[in-house]
Protein backbone atom coordinates (compact mmCIF):
# COMPACT_ATOMS: atom_id res chain seq x y z
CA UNK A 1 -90.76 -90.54 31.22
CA UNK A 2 -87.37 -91.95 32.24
CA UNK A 3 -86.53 -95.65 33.70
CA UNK A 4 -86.70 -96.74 37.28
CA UNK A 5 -83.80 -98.87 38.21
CA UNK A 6 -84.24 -101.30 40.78
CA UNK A 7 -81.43 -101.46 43.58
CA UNK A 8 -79.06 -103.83 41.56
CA UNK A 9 -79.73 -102.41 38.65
CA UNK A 10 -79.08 -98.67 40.04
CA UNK A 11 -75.86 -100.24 41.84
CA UNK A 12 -74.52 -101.81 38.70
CA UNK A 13 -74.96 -98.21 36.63
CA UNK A 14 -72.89 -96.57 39.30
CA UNK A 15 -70.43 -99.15 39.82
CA UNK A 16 -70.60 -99.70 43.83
CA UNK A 17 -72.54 -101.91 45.81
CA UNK A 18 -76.38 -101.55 46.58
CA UNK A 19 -75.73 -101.25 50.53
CA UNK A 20 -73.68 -98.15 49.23
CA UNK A 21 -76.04 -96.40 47.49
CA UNK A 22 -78.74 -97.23 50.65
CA UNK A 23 -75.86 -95.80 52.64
CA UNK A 24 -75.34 -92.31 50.16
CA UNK A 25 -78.97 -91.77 50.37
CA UNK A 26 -79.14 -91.52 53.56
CA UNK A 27 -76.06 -89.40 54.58
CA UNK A 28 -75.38 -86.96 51.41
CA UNK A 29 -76.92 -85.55 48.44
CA UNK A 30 -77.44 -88.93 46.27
CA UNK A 31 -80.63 -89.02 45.27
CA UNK A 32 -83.21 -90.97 47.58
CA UNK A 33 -84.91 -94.42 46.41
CA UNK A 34 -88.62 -93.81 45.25
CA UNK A 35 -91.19 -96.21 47.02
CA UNK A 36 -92.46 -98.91 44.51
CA UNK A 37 -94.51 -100.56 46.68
CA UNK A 38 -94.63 -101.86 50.04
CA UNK A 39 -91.19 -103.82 49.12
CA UNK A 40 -89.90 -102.09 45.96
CA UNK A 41 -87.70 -99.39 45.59
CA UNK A 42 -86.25 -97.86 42.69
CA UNK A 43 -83.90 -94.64 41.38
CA UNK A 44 -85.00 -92.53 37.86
CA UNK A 45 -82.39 -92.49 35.69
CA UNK A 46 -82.30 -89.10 35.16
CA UNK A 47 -81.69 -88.64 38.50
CA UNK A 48 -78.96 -90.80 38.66
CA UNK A 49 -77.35 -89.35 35.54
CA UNK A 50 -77.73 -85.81 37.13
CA UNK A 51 -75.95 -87.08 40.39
CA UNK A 52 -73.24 -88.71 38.21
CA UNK A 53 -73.19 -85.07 36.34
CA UNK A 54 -72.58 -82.66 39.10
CA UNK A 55 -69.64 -85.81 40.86
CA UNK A 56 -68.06 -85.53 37.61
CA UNK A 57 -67.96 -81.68 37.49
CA UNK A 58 -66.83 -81.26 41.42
CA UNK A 59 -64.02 -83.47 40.06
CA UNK A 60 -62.93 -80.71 37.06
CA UNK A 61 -63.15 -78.13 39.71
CA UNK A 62 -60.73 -80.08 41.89
């Protein structure tokens, strides 16, 4: 099973702000938040590493 990281956490790992990543998730192919609760939201890791994966191999092919 992989982490969940909160928004500031998931914010922090990517190195922008948490309104950003609210922002990516709803207008391209970052990965969306998964519901928590009725007030908790949270990204898996691995999903965030994957996202982080293809960015950085879109870059090479630039």
């Amino acid at each position: 099973m992989t982490a969940i990281y909160r928004p500031k956490a998931a914010a922090e790992y990517i190195g922008v702000a948490v309104s950003t990543l609210y922002r990516w998730a709803a207008d391209s192919d970052f990965p969306k938040p998964l519901k928590l609760g009725r007030q908790a939201s949270g990204w898996r890791k691995a999903d965030l590493d994957a996202w982080l994966e293809r960015k950085a191999k879109e870059g090479e092919a630039a």
